[in-house]
Protein backbone atom coordinates (compact mmCIF):
# COMPACT_ATOMS: atom_id res chain seq x y z
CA UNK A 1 123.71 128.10 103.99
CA UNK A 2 126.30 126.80 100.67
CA UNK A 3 128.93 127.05 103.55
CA UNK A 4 127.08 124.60 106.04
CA UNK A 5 125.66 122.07 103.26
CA UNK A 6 129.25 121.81 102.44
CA UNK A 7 130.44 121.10 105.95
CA UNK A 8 127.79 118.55 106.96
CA UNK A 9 128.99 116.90 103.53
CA UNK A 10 132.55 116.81 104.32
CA UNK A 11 131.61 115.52 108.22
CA UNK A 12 129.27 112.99 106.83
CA UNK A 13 132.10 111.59 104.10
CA UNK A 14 134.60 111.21 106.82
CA UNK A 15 132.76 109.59 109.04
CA UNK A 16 133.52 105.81 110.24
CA UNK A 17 133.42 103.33 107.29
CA UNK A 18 131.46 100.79 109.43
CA UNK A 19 128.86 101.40 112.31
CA UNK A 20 127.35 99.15 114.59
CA UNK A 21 123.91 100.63 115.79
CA UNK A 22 121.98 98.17 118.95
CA UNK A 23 118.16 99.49 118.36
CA UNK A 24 116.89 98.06 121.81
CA UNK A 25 117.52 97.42 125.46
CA UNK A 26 117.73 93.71 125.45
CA UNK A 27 117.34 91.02 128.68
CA UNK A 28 119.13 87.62 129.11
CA UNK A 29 116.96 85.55 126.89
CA UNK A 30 116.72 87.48 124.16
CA UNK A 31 118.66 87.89 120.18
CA UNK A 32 119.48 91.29 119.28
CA UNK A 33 118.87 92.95 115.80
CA UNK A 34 121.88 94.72 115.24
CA UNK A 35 121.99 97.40 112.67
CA UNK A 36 125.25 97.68 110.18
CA UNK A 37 126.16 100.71 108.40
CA UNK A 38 128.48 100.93 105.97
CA UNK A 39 129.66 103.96 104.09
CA UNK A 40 131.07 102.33 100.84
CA UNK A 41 129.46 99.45 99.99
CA UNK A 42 131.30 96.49 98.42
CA UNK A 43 130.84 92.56 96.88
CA UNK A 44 132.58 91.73 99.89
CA UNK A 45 131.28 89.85 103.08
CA UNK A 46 132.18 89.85 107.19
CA UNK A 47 131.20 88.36 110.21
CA UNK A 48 128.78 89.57 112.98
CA UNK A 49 130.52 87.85 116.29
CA UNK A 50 128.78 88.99 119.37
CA UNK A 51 131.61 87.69 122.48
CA UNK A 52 129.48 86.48 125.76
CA UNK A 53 130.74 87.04 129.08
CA UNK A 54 132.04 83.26 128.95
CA UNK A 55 134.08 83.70 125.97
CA UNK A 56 131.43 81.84 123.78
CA UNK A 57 130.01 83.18 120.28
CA UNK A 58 127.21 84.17 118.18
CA UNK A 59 128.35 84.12 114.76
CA UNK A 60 126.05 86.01 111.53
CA UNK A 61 127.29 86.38 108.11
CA UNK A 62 126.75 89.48 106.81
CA UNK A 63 127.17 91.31 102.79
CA UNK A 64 128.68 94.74 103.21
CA UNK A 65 126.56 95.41 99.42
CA UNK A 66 124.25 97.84 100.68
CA UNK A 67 124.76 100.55 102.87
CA UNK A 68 122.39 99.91 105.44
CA UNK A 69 121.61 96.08 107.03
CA UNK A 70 119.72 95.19 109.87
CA UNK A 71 121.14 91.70 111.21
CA UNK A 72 118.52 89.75 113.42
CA UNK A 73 120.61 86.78 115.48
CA UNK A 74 119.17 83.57 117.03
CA UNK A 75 117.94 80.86 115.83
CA UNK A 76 114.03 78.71 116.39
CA UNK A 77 113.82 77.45 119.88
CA UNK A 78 114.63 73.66 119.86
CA UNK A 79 116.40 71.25 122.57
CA UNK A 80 119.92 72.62 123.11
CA UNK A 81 119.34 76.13 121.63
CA UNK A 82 120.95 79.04 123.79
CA UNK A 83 119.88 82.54 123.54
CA UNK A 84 122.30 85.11 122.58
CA UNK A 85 122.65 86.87 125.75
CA UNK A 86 122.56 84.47 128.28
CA UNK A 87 123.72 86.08 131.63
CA UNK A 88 124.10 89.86 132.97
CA UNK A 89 127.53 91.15 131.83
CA UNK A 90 129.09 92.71 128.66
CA UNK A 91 128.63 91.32 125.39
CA UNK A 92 131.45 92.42 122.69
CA UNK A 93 129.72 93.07 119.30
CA UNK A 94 132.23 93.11 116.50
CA UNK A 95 131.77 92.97 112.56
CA UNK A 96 135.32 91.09 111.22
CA UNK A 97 136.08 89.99 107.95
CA UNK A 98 139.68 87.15 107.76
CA UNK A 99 141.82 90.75 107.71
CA UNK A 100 140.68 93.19 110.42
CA UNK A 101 137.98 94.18 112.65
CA UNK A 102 135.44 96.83 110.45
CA UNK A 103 133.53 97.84 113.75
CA UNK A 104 132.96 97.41 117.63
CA UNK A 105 130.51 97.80 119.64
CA UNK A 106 129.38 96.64 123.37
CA UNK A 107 126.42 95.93 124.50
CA UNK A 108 125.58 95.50 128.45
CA UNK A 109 122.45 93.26 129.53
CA UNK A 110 121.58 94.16 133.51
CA UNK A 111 118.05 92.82 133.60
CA UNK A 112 117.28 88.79 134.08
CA UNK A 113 114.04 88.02 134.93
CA UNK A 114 114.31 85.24 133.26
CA UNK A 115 116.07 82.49 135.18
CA UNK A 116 114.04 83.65 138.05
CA UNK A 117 110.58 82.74 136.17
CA UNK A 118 112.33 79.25 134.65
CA UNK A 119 114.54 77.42 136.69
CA UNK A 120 116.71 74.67 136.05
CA UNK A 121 114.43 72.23 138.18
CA UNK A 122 112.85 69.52 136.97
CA UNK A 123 109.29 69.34 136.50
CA UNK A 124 106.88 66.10 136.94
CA UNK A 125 109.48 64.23 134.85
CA UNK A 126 109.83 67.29 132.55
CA UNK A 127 113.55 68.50 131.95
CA UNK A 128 114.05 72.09 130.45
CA UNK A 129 116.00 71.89 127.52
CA UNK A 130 115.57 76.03 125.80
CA UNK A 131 114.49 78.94 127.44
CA UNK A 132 114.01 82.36 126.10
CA UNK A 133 112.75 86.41 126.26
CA UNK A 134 110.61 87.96 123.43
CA UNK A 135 109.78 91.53 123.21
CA UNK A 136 105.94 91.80 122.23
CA UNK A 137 104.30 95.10 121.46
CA UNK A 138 100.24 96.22 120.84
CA UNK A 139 100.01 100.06 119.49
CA UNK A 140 102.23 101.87 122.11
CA UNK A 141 102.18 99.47 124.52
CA UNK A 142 105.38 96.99 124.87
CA UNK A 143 106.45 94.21 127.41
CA UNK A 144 107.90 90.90 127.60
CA UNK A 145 107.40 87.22 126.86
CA UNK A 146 109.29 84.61 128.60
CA UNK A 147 109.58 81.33 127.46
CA UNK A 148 110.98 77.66 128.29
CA UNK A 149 110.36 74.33 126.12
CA UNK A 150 110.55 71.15 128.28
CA UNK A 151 111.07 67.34 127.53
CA UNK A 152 109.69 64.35 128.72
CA UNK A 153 112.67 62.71 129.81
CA UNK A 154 110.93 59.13 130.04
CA UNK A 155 109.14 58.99 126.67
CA UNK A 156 111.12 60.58 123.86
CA UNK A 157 109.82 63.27 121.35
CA UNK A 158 107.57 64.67 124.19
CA UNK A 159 107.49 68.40 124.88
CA UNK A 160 105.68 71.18 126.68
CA UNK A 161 105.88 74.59 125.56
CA UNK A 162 104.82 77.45 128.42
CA UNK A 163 104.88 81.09 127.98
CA UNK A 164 104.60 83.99 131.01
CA UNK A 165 103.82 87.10 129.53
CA UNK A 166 104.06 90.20 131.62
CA UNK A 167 101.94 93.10 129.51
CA UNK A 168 101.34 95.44 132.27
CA UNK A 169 98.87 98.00 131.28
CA UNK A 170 98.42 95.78 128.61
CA UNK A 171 97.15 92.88 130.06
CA UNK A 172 93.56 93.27 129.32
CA UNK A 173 94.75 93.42 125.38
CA UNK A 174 97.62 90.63 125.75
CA UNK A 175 95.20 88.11 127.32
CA UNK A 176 92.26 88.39 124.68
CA UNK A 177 93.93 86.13 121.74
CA UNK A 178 94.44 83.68 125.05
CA UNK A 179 90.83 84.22 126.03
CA UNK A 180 89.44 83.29 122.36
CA UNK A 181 91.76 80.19 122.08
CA UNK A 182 89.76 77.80 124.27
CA UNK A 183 87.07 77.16 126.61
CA UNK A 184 86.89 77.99 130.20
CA UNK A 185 87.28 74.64 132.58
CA UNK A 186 88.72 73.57 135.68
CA UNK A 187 92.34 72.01 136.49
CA UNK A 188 93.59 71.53 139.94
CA UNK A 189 90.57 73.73 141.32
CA UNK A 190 91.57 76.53 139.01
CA UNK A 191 89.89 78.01 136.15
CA UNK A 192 92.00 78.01 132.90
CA UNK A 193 91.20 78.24 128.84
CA UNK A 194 91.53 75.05 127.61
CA UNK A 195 91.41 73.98 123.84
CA UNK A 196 91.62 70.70 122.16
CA UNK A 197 91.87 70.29 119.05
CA UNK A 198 93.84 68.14 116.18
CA UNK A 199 98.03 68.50 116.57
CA UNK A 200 97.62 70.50 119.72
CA UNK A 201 96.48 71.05 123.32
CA UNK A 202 96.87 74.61 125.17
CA UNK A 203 95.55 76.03 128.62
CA UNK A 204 95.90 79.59 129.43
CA UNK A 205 95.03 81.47 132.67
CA UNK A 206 95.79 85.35 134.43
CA UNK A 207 97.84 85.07 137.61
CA UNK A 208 98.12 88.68 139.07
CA UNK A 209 99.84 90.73 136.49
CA UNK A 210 100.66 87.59 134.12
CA UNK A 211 99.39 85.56 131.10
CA UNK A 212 100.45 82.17 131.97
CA UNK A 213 99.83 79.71 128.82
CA UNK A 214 101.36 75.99 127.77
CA UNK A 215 100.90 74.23 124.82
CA UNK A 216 101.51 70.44 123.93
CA UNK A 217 100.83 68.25 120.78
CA UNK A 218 98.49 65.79 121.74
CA UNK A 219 96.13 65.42 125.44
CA UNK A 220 98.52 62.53 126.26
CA UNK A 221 101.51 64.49 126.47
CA UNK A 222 99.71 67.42 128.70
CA UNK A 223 101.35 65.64 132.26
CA UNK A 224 98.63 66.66 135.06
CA UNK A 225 101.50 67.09 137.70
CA UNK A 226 103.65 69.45 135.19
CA UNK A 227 100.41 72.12 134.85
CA UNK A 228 99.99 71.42 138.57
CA UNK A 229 103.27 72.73 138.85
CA UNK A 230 102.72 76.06 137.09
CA UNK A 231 99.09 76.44 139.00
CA UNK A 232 100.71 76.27 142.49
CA UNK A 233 102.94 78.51 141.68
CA UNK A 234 101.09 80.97 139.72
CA UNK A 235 97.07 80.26 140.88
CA UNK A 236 94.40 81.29 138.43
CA UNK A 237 92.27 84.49 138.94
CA UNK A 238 90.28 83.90 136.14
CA UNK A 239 86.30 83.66 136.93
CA UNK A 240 83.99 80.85 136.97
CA UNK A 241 81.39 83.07 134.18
């Protein structure tokens, strides 16, 4: 026993002096957490630079003080904002500092459901300006939320939020936070939760196996041909009770 204690010792104390760890399976849209590990800590700092297929960057400073670090990239979703991974293809992951590179890793996104579920097309006057994926999770149970923010392009400072959400088994769990938001009401001869109330509107609905919801900051800026839009393409099957 003595003999392998001291061999798992010796394999563990040669092992790399920097590790890159990805802890999910990510989808264009999304910003990865990316786990560092570092074997001798130091006062000294690198750089998290995850390459994109196009040759642009992601850049995340990181202190190599503590021997583990979990580095979450991205930034809020505003106008011009991009995603980390933005198209299928191989991402390089490496952690520099101005002297070398400490660690590599790659990281290779297949799935885009994305850019399938928001176009670039213009909506009702309505340009999209972000777009992005968000894992969500309830108890065992995890999917995806896809997102897009779009701009008013004749009136300045006006935006539209709209979510899909694709829970699966979880739909009937996903959809009741929608379900207590608002009241039920009719647009476009559909039945959707709709809420009013000071610094926001919202209207949410179930379309087959998806939560679709958008959100806006005042009744004004809720365009009737933009929700149209989304209800043509994704009618309600929510019930008139």
């Amino acid at each position: 026993m003595r003999a392998v204690w001291l061999l798992a010792l010796v394999a563990c104390a040669s092992g790399p002096p920097y590790r890159l760890t990805v802890r999910d399976r990510y989808e264009v849209g999304e910003d990865p957490t990316i786990g560092v590990g570092i074997r001798e800590p130091t006062k000294d700092n690198a750089v998290l630079i995850v390459t994109r297929p196009d040759g642009t960057t992601v850049r995340e400073k990181v202190p190599l003080t503590t021997a583990q670090n979990n580095v979450k990239l991205g930034r809020p979703v505003e106008r011009g904002v991009e995603a980390t991974f933005t198209v299928r293809g191989d991402y390089r992951v490496e952690l520099r500092t101005n002297k070398a590179v400490l660690a590599r890793q790659e990281i290779r996104i297949e799935v885009d459901r994305l850019t399938k579920l928001f176009d670039d097309e213009e909506i009702a006057d309505f340009a999209m300006v972000a777009r992005y994926t968000r894992a969500r999770a309830n108890k065992k149970q995890h999917w995806k939320q896809y997102g897009a923010l779009y701009e008013y392009t004749l009136r300045k400072g006006v935006q539209i939020q709209v979510v899909i959400e694709e829970p699966g088994e979880a739909l009937k769990e996903a959809w009741k936070p929608y379900e207590e938001e608002g009241m039920l009401s009719v647009i476009e001869n559909n039945n959707v939760r709709f809420r009013e109330r000071t610094g926001s509107v919202s209207a949410s609905w179930i379309s087959g196996d998806k939560i679709i919801a958008m959100r806006a900051a005042s009744l004004a800026d809720f365009e009737r041909g933009f929700i149209a839009k989304f209800l043509k393409r994704y009618p309600s099957d929510l019930e008139a009770r």
